[in-house]
N, C-alpha and C. Protein backbone atom coordinates (compact mmCIF):
# COMPACT_ATOMS: atom_id res chain seq x y z
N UNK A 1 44.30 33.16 -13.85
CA UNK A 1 43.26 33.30 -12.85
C UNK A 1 41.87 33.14 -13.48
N UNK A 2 41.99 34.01 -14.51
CA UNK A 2 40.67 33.83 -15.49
C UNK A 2 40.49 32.06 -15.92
N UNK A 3 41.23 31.50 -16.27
CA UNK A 3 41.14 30.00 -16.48
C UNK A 3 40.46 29.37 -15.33
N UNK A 4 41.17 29.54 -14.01
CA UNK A 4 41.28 28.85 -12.90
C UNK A 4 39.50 28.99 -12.48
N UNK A 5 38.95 30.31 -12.07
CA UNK A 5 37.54 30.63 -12.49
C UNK A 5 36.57 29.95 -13.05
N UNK A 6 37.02 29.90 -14.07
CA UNK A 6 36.37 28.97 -15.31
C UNK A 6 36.00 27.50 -14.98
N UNK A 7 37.05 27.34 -14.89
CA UNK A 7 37.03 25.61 -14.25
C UNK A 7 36.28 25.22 -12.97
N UNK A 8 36.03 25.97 -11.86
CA UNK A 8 35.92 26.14 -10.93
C UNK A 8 34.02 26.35 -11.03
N UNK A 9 33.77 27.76 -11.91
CA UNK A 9 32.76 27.62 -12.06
C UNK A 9 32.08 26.18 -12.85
N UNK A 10 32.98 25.82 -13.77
CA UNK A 10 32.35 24.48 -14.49
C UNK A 10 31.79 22.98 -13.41
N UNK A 11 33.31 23.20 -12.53
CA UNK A 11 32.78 21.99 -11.33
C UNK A 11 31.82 22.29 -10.44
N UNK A 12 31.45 23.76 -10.01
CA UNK A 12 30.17 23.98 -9.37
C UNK A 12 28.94 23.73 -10.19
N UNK A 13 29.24 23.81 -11.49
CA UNK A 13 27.79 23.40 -11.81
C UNK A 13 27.31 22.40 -12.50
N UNK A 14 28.44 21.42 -12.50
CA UNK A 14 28.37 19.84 -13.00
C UNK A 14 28.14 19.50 -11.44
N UNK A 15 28.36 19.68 -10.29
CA UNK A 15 28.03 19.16 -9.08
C UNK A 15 26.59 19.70 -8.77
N UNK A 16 26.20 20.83 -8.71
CA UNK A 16 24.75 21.41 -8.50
C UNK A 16 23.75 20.35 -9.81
N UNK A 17 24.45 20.32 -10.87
CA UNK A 17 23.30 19.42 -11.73
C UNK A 17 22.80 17.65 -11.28
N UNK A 18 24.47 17.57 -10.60
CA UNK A 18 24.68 15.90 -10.21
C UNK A 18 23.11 15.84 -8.69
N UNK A 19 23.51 16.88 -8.16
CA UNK A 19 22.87 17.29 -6.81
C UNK A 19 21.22 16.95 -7.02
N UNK A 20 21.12 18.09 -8.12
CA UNK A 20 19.90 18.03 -8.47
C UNK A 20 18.58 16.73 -9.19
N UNK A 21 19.48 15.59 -10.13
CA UNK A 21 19.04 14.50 -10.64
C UNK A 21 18.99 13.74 -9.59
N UNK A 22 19.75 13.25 -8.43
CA UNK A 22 19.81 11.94 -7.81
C UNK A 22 18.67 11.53 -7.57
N UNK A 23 18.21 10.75 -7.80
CA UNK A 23 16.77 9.88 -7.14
C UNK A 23 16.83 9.02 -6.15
N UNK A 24 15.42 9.24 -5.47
CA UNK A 24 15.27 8.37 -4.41
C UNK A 24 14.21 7.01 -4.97
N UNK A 25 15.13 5.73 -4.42
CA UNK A 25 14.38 4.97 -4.94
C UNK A 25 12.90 4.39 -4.22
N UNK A 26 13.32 4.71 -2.48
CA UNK A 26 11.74 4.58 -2.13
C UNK A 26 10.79 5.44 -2.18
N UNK A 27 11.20 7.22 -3.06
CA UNK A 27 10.16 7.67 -3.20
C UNK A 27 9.47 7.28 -4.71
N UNK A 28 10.20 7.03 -5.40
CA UNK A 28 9.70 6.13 -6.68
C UNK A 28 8.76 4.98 -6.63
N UNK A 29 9.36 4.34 -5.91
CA UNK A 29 8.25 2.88 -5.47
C UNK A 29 7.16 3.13 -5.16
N UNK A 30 7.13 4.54 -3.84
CA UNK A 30 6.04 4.82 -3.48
C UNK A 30 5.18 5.50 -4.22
N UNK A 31 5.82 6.19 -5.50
CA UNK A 31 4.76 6.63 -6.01
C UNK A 31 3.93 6.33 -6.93
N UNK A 32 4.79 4.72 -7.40
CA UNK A 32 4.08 3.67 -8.29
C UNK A 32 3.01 3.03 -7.39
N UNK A 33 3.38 2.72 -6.25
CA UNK A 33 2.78 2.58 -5.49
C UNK A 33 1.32 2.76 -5.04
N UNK A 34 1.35 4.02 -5.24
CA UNK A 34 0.20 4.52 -5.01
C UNK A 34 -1.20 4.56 -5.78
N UNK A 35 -2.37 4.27 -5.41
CA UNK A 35 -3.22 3.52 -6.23
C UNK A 35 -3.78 2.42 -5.28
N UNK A 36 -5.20 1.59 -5.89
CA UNK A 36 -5.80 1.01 -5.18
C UNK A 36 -5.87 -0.19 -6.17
N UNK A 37 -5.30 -1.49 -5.75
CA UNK A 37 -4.64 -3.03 -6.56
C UNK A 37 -5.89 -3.93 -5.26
N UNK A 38 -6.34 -4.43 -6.27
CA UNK A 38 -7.35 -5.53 -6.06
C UNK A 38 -6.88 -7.02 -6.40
N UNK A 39 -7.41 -8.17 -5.94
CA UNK A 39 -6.87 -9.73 -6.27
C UNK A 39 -7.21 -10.65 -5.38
N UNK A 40 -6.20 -11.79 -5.65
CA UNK A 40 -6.60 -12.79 -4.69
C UNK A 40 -5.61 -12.79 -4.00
N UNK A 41 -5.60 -13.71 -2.74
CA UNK A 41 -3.87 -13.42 -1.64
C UNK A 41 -4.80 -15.04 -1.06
N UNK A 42 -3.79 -15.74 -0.61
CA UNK A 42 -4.18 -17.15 0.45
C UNK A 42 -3.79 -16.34 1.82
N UNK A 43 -4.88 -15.97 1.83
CA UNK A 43 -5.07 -15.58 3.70
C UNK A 43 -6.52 -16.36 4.37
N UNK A 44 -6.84 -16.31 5.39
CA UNK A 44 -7.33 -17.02 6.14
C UNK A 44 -7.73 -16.37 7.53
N UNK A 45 -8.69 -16.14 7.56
CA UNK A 45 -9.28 -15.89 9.02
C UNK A 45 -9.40 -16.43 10.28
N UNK A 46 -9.17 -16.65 11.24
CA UNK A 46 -9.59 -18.09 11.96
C UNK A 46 -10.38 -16.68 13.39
N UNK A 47 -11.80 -17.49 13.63
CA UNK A 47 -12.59 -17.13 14.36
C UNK A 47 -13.19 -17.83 14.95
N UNK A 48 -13.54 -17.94 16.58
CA UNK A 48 -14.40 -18.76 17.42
C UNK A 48 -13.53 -20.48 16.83
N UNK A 49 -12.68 -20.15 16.39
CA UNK A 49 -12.22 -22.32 16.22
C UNK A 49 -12.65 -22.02 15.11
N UNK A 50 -12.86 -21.44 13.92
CA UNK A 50 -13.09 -21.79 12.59
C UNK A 50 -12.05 -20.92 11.78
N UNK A 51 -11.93 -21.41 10.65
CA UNK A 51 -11.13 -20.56 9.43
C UNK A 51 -12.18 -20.18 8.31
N UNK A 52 -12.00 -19.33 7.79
CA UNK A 52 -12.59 -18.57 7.04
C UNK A 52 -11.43 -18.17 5.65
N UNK A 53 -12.05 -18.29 4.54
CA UNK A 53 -10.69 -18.15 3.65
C UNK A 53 -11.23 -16.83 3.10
N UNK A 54 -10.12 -15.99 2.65
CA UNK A 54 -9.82 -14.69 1.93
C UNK A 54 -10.87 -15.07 0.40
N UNK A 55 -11.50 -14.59 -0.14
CA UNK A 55 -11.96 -14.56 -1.69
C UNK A 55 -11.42 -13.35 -2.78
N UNK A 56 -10.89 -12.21 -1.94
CA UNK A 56 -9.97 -11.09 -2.39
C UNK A 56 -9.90 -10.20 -1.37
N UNK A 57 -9.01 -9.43 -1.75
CA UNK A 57 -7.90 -8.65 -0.94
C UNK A 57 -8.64 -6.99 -1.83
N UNK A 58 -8.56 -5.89 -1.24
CA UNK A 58 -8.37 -4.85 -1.92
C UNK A 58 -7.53 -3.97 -0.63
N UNK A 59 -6.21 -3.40 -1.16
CA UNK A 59 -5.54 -2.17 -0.77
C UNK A 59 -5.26 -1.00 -1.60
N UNK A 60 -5.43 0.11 -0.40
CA UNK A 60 -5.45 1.09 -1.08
C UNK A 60 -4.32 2.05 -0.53
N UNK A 61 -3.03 2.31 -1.56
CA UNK A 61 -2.14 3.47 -1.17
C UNK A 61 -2.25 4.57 -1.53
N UNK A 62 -1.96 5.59 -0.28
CA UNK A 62 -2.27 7.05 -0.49
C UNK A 62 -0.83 7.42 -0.14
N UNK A 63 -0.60 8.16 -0.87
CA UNK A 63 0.87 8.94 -0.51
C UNK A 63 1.36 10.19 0.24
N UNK A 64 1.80 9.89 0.97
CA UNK A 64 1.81 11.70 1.63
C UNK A 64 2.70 12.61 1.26
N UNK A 65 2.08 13.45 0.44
CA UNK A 65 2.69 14.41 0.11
C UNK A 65 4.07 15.24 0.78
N UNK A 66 4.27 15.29 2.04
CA UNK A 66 5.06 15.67 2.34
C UNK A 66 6.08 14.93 2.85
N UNK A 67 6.43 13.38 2.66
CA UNK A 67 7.06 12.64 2.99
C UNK A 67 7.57 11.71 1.92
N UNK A 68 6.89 11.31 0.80
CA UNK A 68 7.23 11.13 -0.57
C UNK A 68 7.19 9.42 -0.17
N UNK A 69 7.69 9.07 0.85
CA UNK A 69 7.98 7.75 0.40
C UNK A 69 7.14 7.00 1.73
N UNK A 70 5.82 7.35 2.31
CA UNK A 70 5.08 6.64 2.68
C UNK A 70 3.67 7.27 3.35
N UNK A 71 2.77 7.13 3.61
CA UNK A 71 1.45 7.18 3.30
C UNK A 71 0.87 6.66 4.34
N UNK A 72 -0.91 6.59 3.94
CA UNK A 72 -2.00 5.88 4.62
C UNK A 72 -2.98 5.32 3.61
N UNK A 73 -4.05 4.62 4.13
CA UNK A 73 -4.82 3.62 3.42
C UNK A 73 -5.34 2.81 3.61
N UNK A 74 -5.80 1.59 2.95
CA UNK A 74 -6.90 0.80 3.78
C UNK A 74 -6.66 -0.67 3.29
N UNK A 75 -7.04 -1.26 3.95
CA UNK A 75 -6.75 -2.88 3.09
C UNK A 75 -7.91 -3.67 3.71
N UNK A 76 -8.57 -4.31 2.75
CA UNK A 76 -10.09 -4.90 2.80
C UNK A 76 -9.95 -6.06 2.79
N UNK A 77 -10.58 -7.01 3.62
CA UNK A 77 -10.11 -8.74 3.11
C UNK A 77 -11.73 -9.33 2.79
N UNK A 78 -11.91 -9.70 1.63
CA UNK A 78 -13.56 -9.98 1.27
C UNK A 78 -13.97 -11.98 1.80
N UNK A 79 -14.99 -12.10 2.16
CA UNK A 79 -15.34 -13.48 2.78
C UNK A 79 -16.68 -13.57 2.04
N UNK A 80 -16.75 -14.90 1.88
CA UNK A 80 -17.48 -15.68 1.97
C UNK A 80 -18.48 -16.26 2.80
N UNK A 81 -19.59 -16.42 3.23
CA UNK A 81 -20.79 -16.97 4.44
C UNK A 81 -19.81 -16.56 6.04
N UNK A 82 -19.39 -15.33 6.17
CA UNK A 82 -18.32 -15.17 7.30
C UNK A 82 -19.65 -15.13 8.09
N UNK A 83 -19.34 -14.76 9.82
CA UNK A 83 -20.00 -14.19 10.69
C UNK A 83 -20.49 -12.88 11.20
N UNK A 84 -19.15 -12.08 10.42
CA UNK A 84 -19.28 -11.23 10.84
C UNK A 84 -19.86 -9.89 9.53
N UNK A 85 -20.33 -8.85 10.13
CA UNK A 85 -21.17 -7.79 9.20
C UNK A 85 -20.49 -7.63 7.66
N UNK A 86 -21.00 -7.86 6.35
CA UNK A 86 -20.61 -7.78 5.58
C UNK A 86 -19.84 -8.67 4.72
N UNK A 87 -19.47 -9.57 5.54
CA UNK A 87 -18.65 -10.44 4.82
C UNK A 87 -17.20 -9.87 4.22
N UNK A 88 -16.58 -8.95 5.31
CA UNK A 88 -15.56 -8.47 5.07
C UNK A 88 -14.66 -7.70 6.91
N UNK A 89 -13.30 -7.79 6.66
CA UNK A 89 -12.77 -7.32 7.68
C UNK A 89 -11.88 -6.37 7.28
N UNK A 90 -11.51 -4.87 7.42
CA UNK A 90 -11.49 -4.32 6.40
C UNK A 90 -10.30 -3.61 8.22
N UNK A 91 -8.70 -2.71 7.80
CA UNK A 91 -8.16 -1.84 8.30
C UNK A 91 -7.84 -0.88 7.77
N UNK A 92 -7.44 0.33 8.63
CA UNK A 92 -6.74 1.55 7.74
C UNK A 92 -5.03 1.12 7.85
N UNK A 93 -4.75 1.47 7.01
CA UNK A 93 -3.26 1.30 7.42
C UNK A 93 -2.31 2.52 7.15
N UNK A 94 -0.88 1.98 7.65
CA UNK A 94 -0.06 3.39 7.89
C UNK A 94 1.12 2.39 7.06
N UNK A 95 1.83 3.27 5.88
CA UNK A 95 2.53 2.36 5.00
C UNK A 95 4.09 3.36 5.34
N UNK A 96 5.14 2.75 4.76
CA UNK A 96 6.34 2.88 4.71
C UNK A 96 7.06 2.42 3.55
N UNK A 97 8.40 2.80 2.80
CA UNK A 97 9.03 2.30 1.92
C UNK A 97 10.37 2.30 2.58
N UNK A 98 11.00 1.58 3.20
CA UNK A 98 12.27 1.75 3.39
C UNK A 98 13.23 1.11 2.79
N UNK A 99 14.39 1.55 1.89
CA UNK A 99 15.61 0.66 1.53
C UNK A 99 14.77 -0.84 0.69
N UNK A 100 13.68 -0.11 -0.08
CA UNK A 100 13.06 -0.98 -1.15
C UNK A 100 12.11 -2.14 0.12
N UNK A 101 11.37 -1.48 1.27
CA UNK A 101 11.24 -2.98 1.53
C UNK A 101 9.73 -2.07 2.23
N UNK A 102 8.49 -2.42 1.86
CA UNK A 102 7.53 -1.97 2.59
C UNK A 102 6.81 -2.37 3.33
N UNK A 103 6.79 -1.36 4.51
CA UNK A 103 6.06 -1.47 5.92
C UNK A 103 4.99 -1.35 5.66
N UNK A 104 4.22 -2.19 6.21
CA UNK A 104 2.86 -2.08 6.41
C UNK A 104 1.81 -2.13 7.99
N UNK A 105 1.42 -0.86 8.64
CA UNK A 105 1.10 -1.14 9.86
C UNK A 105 -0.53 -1.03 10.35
N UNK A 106 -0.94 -2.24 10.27
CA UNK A 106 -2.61 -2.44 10.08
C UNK A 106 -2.93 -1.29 11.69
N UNK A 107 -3.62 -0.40 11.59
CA UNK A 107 -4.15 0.54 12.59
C UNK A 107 -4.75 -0.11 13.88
N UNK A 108 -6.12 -0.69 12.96
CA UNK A 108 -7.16 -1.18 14.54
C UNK A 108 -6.67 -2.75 14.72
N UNK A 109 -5.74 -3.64 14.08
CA UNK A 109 -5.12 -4.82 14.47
C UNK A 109 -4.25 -4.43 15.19
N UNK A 110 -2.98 -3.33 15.00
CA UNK A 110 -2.13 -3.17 15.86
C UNK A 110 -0.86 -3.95 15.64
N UNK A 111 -0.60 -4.41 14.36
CA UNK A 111 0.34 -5.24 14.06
C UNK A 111 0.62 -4.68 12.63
N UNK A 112 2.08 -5.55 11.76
CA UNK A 112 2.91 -4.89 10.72
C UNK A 112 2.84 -5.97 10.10
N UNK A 113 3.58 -5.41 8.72
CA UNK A 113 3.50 -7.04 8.13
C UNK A 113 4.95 -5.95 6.94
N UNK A 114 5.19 -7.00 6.16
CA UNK A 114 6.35 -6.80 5.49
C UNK A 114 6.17 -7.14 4.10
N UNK A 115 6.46 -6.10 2.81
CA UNK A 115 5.87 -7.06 1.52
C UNK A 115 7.60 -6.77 0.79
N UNK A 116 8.41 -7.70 0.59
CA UNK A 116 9.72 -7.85 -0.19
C UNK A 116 9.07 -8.80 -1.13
N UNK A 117 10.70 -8.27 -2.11
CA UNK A 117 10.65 -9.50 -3.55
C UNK A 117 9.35 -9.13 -4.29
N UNK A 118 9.29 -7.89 -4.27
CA UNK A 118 7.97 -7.42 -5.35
C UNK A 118 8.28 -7.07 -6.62
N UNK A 119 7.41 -6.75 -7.26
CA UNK A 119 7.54 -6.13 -8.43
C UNK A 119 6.42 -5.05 -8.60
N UNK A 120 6.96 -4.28 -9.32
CA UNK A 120 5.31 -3.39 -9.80
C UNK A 120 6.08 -3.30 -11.05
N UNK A 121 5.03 -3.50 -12.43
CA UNK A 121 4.96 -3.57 -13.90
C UNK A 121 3.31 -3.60 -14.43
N UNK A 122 3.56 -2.52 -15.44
CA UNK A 122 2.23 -2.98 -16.45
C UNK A 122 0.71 -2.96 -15.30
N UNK A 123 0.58 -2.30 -14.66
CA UNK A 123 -0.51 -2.30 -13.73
C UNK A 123 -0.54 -3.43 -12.58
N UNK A 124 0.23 -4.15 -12.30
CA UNK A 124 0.45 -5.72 -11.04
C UNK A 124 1.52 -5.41 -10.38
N UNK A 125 0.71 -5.62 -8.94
CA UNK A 125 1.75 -5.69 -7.93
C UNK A 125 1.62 -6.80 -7.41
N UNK A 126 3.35 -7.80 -7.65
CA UNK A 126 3.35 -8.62 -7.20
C UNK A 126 4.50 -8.81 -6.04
N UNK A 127 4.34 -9.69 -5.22
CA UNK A 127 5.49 -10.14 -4.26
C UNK A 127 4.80 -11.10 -3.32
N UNK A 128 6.12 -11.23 -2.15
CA UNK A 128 5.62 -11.83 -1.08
C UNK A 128 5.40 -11.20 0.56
N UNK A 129 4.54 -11.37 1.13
CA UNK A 129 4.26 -10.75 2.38
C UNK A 129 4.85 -11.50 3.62
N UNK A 130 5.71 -10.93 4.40
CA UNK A 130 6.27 -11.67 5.58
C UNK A 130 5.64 -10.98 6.67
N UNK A 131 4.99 -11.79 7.76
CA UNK A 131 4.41 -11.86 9.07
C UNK A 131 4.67 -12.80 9.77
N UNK A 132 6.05 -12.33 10.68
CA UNK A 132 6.42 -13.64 11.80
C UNK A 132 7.16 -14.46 10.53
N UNK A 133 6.76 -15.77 11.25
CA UNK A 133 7.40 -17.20 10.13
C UNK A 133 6.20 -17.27 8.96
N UNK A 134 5.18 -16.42 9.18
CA UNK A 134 4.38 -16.76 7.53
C UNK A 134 4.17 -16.20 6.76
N UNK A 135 4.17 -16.46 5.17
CA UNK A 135 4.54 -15.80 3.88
C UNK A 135 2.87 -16.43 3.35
N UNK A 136 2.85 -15.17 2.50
CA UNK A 136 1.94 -15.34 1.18
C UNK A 136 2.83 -14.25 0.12
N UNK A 137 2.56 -15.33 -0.85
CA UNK A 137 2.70 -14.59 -2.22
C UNK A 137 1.64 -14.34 -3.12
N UNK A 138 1.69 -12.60 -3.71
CA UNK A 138 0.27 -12.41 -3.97
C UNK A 138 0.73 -11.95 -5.41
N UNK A 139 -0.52 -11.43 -6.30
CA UNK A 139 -0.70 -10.48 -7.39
C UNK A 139 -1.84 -10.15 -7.45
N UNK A 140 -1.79 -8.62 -7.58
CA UNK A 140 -3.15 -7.52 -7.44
C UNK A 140 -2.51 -7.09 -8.90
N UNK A 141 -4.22 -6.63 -9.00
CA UNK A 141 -4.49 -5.63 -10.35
C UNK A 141 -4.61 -4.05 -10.01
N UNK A 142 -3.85 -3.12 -10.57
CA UNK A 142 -4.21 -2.02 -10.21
C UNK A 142 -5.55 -1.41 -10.99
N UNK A 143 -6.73 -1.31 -9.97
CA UNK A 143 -7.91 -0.47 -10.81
C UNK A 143 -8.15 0.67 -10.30
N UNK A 144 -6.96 1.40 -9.40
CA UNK A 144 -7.71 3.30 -9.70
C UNK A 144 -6.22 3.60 -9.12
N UNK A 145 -5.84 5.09 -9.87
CA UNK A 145 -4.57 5.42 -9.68
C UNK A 145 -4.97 6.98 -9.54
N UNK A 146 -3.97 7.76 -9.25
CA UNK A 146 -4.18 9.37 -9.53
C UNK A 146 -3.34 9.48 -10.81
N UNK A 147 -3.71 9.23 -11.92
CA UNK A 147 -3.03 10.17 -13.27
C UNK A 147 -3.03 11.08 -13.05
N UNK A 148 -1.93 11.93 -12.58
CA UNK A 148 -2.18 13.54 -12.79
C UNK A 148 -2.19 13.67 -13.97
N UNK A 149 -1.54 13.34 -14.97
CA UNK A 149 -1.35 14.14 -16.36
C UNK A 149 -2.55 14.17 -17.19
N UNK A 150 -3.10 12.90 -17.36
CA UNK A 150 -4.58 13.19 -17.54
C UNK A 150 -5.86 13.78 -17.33
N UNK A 151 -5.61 14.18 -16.37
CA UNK A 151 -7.17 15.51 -15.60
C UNK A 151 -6.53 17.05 -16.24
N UNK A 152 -7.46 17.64 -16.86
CA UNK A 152 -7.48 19.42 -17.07
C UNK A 152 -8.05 19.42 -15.56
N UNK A 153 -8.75 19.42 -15.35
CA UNK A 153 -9.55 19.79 -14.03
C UNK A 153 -9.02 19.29 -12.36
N UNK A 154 -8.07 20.29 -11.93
CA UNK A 154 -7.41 19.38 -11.08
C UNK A 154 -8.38 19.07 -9.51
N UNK A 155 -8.96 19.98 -9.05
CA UNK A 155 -9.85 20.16 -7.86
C UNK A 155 -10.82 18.93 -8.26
N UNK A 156 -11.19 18.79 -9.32
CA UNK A 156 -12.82 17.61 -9.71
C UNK A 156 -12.34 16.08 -9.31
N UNK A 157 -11.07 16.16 -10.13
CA UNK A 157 -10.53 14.81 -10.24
C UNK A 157 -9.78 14.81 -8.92
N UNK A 158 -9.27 15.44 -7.57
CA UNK A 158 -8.68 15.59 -6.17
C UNK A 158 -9.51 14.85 -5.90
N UNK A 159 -11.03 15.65 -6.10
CA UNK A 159 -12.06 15.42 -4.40
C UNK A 159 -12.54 13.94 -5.35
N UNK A 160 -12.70 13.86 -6.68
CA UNK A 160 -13.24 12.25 -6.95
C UNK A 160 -12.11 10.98 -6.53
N UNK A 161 -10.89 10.97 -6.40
CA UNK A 161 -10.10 10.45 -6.28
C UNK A 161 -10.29 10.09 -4.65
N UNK A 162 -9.79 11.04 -4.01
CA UNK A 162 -9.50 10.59 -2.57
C UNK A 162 -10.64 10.56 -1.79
N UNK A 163 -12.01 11.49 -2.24
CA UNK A 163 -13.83 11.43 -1.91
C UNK A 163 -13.90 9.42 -2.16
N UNK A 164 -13.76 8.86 -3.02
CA UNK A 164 -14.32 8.40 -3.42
C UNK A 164 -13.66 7.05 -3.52
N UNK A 165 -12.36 6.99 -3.56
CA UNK A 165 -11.41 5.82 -3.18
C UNK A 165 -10.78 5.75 -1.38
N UNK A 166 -10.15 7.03 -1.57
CA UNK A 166 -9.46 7.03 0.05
C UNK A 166 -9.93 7.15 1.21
N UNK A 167 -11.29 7.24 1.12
CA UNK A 167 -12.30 7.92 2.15
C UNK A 167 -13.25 6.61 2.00
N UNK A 168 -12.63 5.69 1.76
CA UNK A 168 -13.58 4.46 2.41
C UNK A 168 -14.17 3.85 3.22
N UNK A 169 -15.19 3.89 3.45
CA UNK A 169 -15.74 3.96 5.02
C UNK A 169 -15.48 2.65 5.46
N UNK A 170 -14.24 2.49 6.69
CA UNK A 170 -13.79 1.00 7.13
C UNK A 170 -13.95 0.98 8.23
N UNK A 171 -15.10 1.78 9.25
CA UNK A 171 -15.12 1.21 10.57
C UNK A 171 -16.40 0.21 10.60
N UNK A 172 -17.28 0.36 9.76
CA UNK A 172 -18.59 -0.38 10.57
C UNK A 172 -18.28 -2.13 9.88
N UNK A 173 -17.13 -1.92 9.22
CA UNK A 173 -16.61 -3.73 8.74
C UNK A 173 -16.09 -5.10 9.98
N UNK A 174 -15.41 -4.01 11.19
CA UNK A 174 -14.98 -4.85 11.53
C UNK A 174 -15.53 -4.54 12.94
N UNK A 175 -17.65 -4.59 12.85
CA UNK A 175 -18.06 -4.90 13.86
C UNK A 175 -18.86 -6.06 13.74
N UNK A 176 -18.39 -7.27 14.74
CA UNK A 176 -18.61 -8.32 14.71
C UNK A 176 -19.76 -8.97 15.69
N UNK A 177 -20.31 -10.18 15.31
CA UNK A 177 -21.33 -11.00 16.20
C UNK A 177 -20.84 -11.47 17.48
N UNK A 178 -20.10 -11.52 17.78
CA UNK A 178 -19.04 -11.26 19.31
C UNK A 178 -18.35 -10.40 19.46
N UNK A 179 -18.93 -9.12 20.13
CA UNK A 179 -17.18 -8.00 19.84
C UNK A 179 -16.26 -8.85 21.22
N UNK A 180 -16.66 -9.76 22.15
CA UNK A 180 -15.19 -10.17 22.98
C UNK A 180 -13.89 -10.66 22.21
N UNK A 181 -14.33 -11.26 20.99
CA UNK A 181 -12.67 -11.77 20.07
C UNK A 181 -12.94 -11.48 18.95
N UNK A 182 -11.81 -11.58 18.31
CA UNK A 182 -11.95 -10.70 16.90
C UNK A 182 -10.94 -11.59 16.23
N UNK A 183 -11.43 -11.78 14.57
CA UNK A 183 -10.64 -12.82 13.78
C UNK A 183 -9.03 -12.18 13.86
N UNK A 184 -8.16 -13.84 13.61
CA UNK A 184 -7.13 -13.27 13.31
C UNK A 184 -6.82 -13.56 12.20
N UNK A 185 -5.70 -13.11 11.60
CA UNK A 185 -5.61 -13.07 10.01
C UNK A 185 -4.35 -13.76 10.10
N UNK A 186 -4.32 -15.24 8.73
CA UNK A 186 -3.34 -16.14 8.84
C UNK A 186 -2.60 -15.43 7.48
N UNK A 187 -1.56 -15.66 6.99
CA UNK A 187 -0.80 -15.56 5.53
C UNK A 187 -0.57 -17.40 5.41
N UNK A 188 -1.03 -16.77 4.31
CA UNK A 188 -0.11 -18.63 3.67
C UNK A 188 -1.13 -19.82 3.51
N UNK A 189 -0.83 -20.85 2.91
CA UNK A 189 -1.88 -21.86 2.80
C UNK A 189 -2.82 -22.37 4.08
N UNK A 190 -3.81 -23.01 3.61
CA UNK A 190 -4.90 -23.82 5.24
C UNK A 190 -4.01 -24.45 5.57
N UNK A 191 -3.94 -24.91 6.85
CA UNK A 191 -3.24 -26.10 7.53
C UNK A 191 -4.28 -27.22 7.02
């Protein structure tokens, strides 16, 4: 009986240890994820009958803490002689990781987009973005992350982090010289 015990206790706690390691792989992604990756992307504006080309892209993932594997954030598209204020069209977005494949749901557009076949390594996130039938394939640089392990000071480095990256002011970007239509955003090469 004393044996039987033994054994018994041994498989409860080779199963409680098994229990305890398993990882999730979209909360992993997401937390590489997270961080604000700058670059170039072939996107394209088209406004009033004109196109307008992308000159860089900046997105920014925030992670939500209580969900591990998806977030909010912002994604900026920078222009050139555009029309509209700033020379930029800028959304918040609402992100997802599902089964390795991330959602992306632009807020004040009202539409999703899909980024598979990525990679994240060495600070670059690369892949391709699916919207409808059109693809771009991109690579961003990551230039601001939350290192936790690096800050003694955890409150300084919180409010500089999310004050100062996540709290990007993106409404007065996408007020335009006509508010009746508003650019739409192409993926993929000019026609």
């Amino acid at each position: 009986m004393k044996k039987l015990m033994s054994i018994i206790s041994m498989l409860l706690l080779a199963l409680t240890a098994t229990t305890l390691v398993s990882c999730d792989d979209d909360s992993d992604i997401a937390m590489t994820l997270e961080g604000t990756w700058q670059g170039k992307m072939k996107l394209r504006t088209e406004y009033q009958d004109q196109y307008y080309q992308v000159i860089s892209s900046e997105i920014c993932f925030l992670q939500d803490p209580y969900s591990y594997s998806s977030g909010t954030g912002y994604w900026i598209d920078y222009y050139q002689r555009s029309p509209w204020r700033n020379n930029k069209v800028a959304n918040h977005i609402q992100w997802t990781v599902s089964n390795g494949v991330i959602n992306v749901y632009f807020v004040e557009e009202r539409t999703s987009r899909q980024i598979r076949d990525y990679r994240l390594y060495n600070g670059y996130f690369e892949g391709t973005i699916y919207y409808d039938n059109q693809t771009v394939n991109f690579r961003l640089q990551q230039v601001a992350s939350p290192n936790w392990n690096s800050y003694t000071d955890w409150d300084d480095y919180y409010d500089d982090y999310y004050g100062g990256y996540a709290k990007k002011n993106v409404t007065e970007t996408r007020a335009l010289v006509d508010s009746t239509s508003k650019p739409v955003r192409h993926f993929g090469k000019a026609e």
